[in-house]
N, C-alpha and C. Protein backbone atom coordinates (compact mmCIF):
# COMPACT_ATOMS: atom_id res chain seq x y z
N UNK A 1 -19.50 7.61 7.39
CA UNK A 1 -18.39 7.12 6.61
C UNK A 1 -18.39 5.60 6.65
N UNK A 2 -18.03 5.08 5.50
CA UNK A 2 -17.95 3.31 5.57
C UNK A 2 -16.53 3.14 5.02
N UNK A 3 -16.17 1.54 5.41
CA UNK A 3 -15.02 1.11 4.96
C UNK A 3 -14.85 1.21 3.31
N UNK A 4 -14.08 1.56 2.31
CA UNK A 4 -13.85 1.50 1.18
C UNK A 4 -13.54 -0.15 0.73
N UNK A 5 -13.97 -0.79 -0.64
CA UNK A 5 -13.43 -1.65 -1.12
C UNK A 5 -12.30 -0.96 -2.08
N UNK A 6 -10.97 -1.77 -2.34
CA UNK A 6 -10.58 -1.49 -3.02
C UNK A 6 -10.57 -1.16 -4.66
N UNK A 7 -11.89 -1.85 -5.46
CA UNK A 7 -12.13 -1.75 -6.30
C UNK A 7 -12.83 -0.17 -6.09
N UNK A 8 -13.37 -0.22 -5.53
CA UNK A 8 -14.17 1.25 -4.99
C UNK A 8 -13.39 2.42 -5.02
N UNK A 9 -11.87 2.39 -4.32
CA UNK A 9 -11.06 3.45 -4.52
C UNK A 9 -10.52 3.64 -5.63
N UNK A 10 -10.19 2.43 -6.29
CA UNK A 10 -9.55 2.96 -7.47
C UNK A 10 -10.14 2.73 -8.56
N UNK A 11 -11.82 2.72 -8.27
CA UNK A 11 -12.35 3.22 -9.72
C UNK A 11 -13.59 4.84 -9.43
N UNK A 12 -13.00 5.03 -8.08
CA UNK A 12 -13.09 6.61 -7.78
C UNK A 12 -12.11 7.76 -7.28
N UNK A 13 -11.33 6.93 -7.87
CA UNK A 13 -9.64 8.09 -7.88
C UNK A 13 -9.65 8.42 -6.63
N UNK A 14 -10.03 7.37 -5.29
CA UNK A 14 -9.79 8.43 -3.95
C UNK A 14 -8.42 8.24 -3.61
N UNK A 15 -7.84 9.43 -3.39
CA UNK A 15 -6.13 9.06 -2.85
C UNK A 15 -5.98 9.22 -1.13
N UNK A 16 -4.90 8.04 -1.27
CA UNK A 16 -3.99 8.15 0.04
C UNK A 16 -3.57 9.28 0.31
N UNK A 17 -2.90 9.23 1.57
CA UNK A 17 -2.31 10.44 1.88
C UNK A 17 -0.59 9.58 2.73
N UNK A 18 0.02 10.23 2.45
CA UNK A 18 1.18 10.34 3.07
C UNK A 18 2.33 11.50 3.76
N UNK A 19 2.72 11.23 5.10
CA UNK A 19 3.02 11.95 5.99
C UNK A 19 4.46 11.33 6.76
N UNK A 20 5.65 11.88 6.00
CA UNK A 20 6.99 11.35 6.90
C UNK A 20 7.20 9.79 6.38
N UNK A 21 7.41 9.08 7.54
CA UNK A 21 7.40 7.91 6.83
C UNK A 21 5.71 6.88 7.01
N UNK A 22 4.82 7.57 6.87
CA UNK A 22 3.13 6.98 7.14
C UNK A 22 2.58 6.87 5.81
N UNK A 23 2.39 5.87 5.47
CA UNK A 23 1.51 5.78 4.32
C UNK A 23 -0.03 5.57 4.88
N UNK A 24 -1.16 6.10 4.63
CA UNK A 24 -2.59 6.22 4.84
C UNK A 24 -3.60 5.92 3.82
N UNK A 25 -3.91 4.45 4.09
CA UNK A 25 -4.62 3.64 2.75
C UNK A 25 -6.13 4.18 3.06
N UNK A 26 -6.61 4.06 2.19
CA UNK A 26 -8.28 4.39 2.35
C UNK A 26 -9.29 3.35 2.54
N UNK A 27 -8.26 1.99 2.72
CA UNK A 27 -9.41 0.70 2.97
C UNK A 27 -8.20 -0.28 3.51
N UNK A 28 -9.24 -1.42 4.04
CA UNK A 28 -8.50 -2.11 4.68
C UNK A 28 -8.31 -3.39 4.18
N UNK A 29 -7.10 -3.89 4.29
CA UNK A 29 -6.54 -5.03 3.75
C UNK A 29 -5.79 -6.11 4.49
N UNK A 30 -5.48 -7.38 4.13
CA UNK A 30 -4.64 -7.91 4.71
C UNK A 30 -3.13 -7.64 3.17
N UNK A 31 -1.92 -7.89 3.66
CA UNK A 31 -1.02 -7.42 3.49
C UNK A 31 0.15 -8.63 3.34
N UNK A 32 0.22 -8.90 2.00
CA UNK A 32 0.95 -9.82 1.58
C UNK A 32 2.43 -9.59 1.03
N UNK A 33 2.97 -8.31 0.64
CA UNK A 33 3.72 -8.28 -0.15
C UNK A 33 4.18 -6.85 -0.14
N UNK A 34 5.11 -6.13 0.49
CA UNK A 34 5.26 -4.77 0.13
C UNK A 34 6.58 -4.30 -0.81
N UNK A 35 7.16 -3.92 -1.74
CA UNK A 35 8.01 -2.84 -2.79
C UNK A 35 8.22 -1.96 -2.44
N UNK A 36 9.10 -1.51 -1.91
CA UNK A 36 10.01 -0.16 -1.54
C UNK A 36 11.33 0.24 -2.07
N UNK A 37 11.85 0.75 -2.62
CA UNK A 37 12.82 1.11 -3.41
C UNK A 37 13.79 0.00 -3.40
N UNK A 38 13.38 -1.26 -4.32
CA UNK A 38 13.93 -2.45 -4.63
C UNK A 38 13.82 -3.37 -3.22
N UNK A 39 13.25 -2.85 -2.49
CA UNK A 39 13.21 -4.14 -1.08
C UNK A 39 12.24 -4.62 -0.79
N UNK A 40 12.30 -5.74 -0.77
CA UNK A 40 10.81 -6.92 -0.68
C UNK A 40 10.60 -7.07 0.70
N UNK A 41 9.39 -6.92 1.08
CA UNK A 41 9.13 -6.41 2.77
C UNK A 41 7.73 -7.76 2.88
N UNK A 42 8.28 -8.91 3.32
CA UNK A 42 7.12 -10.30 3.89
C UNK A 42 6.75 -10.02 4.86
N UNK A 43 7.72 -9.73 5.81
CA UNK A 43 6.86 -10.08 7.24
C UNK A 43 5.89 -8.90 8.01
N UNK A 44 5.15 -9.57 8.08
CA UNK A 44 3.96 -7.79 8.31
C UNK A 44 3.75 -8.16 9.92
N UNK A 45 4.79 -9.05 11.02
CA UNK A 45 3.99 -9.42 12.35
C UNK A 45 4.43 -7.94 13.21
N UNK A 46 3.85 -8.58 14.49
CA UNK A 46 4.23 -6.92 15.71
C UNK A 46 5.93 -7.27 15.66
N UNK A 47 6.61 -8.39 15.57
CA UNK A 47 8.13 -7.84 15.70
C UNK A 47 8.84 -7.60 14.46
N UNK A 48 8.06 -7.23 13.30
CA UNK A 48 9.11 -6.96 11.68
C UNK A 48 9.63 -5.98 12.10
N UNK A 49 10.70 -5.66 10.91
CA UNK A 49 11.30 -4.70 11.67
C UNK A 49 11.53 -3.65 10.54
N UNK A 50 10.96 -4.21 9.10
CA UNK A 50 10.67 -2.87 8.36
C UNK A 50 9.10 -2.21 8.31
N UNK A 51 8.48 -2.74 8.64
CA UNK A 51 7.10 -1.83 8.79
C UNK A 51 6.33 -2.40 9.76
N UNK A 52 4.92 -1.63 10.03
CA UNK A 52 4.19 -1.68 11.32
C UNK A 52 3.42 -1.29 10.31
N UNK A 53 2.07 -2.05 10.48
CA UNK A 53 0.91 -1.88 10.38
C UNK A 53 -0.35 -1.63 11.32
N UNK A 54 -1.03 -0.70 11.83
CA UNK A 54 -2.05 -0.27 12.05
C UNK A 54 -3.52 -0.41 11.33
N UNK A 55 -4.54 -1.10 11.91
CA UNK A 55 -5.72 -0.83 10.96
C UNK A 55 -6.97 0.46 12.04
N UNK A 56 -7.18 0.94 11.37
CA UNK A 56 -8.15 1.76 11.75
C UNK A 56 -9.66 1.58 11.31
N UNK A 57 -10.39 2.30 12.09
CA UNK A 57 -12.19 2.17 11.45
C UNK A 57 -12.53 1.61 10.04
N UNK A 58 -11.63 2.88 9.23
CA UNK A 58 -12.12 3.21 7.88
C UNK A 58 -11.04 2.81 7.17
N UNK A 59 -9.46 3.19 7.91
CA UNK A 59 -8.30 3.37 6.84
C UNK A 59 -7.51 2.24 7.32
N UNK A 60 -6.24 2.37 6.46
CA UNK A 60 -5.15 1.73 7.39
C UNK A 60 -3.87 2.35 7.11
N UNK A 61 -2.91 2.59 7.86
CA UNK A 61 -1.77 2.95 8.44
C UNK A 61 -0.56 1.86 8.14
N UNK A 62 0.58 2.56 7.59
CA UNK A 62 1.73 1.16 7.09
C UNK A 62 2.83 1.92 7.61
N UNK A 63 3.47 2.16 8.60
CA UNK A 63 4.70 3.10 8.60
C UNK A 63 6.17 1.98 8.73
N UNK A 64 6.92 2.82 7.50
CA UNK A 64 8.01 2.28 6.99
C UNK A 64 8.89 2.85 8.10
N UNK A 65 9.31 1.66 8.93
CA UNK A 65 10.15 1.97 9.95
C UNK A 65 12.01 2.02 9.87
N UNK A 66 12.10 1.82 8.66
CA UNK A 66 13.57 2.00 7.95
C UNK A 66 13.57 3.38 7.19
N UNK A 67 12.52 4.24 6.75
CA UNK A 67 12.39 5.39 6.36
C UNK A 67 12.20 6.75 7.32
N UNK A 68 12.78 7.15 7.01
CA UNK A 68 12.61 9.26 7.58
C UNK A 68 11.29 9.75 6.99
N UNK A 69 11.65 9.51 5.68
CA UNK A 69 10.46 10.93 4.44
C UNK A 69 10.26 9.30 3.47
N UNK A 70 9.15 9.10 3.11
CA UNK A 70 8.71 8.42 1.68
C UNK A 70 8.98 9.59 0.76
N UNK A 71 8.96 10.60 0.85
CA UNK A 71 9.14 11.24 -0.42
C UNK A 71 10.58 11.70 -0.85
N UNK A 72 11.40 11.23 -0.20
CA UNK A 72 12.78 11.02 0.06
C UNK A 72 13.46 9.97 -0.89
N UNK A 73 12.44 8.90 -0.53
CA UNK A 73 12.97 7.40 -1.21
C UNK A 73 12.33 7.03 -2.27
N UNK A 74 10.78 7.14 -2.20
CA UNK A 74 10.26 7.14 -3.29
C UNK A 74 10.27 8.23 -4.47
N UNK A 75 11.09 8.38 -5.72
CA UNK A 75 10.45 9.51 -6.07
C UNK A 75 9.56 9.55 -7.51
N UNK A 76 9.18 10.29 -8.09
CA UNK A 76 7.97 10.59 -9.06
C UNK A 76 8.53 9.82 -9.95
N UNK A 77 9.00 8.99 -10.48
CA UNK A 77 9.54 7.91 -11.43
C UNK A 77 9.45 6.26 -10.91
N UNK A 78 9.10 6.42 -9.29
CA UNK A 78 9.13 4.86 -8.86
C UNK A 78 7.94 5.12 -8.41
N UNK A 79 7.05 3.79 -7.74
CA UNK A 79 5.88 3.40 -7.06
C UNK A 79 6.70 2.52 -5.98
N UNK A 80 5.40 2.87 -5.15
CA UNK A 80 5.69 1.51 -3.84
C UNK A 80 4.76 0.26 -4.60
N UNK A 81 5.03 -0.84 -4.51
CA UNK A 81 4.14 -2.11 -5.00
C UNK A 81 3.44 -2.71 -4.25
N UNK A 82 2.30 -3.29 -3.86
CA UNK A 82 2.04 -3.76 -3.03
C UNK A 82 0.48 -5.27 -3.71
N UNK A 83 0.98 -6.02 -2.62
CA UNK A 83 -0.23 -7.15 -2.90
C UNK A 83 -0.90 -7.41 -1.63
N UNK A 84 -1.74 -7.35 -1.76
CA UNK A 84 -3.39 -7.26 -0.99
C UNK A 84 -4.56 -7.87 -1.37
N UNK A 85 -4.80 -8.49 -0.24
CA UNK A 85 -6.87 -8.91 0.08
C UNK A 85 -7.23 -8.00 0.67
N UNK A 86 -8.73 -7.93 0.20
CA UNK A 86 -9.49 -7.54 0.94
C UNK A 86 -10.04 -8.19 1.89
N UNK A 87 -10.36 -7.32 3.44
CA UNK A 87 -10.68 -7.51 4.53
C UNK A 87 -11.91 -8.80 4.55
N UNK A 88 -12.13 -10.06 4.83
CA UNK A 88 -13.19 -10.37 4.69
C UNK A 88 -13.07 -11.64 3.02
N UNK A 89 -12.05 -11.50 2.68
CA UNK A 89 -11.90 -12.20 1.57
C UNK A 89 -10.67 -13.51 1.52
N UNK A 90 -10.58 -14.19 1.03
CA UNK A 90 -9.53 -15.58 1.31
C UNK A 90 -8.49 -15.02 0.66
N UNK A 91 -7.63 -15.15 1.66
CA UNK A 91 -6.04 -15.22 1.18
C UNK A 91 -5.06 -16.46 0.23
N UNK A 92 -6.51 -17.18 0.43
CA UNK A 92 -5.89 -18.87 -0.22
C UNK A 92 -6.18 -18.91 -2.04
N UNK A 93 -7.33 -17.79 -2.32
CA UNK A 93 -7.63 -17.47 -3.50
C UNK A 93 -6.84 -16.28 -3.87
N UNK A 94 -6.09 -17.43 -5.24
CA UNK A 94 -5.47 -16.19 -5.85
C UNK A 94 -6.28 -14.98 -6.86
N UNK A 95 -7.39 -15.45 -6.78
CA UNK A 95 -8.09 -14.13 -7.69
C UNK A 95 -8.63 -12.90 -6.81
N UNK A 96 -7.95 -13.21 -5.52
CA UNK A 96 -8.60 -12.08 -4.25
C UNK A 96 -7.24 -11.57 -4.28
N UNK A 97 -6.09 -11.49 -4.77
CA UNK A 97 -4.99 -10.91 -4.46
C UNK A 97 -4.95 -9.61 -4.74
N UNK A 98 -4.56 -8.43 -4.81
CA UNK A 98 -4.52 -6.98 -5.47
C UNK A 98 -3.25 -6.22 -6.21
N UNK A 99 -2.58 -6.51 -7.02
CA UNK A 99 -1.54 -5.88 -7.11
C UNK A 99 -2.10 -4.81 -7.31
N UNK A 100 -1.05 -3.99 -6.22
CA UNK A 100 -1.33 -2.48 -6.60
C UNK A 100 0.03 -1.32 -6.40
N UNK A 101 -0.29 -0.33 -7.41
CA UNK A 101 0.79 0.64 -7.39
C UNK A 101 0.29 1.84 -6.87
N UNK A 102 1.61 2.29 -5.80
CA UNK A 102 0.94 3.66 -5.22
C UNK A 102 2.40 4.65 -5.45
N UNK A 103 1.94 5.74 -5.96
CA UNK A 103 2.82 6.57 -6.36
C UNK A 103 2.51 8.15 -5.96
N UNK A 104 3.60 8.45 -5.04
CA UNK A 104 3.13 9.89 -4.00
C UNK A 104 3.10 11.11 -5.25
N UNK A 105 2.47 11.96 -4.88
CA UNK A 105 1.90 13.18 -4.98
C UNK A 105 2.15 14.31 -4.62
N UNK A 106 2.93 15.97 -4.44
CA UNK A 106 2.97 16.40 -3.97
C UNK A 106 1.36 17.29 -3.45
N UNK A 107 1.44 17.71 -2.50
CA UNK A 107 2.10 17.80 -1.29
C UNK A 107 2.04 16.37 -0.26
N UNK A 108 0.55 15.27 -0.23
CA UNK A 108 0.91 14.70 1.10
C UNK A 108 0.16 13.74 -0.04
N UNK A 109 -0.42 13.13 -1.51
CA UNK A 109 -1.08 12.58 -1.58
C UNK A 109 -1.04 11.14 -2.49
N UNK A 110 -1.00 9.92 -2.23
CA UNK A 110 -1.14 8.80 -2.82
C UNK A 110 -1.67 9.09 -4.23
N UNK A 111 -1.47 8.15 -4.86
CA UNK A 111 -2.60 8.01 -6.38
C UNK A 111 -2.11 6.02 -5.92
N UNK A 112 -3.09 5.78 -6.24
CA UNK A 112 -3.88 4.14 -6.09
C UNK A 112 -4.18 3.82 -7.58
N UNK A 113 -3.50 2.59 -7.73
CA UNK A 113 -3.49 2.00 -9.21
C UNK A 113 -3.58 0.61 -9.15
N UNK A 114 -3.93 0.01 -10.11
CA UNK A 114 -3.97 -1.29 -10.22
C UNK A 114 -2.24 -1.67 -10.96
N UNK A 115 -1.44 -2.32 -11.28
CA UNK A 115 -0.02 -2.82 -11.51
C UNK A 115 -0.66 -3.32 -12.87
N UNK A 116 0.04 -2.44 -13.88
CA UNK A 116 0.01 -2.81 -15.52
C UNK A 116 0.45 -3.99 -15.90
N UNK A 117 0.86 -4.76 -16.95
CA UNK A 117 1.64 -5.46 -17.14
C UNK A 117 3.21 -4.93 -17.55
N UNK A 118 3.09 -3.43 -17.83
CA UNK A 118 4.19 -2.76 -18.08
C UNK A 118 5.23 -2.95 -17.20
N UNK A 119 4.54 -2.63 -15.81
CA UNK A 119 5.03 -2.20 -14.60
C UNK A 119 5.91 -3.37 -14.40
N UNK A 120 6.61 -3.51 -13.99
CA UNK A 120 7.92 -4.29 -13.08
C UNK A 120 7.39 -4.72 -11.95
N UNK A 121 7.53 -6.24 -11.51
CA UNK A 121 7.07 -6.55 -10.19
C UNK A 121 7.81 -7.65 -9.66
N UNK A 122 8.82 -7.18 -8.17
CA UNK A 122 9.43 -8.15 -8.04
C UNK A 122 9.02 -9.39 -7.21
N UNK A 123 8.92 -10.83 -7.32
CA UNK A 123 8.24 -12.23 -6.93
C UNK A 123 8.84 -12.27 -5.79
């Protein structure tokens, strides 16, 4: 198994998975910006106090520590938003940034999108 690029996942439809309040990315990122049912989430350090991030081998781990169920809060009409680099790439370049939309699945599964211009994105 190797690390995924993000262009890689979402131009091979691989989905996340989500579990309670765990979101389970399929590649690894640094983490600029998170969207949760209208709440803008900056601080990604060990003392934030809406999410915890984990990176693993292959994946990475985001658990929303103000949530019970994502599928609770999020539902099939909203996305979580998120902006991301890739691992290994400058955070100082804005053409390395990722907007991306992730919108759960029943039973446990992400769908990974790139953010339309349609889409709503709050600054």
């Amino acid at each position: 198994m190797q690390t995924l690029l993000i262009d890689e996942v979402i131009s091979q439809n691989i989905k996340g998975l989500y579990y309670g309040n765990r979101l389970i990315l399929p590649f690894k990122a640094d983490f600029l910006k998170i969207v949760i049912d209208d709440e803008l989430i900056l601080d990604f350090s060990m003392d934030g106090e809406k999410v915890e991030i984990s990176e693993e081998e292959y994946f990475t781990n985001i658990y929303f520590l103000n949530e019970d169920d994502l599928a609770e809060t999020v539902t099939k009409f909203e996305t979580i938003k998120i902006v991301a680099v890739e691992k290994n790439q400058s955070l100082f370049d804005i053409k390395c940034h990722k907007m991306l939309a992730l919108s759960l699945e029943a039973p446990h599964f992400v769908n990974i999108n790139y953010i339309t211009e349609e889409m709503l994105f709050i600054d």
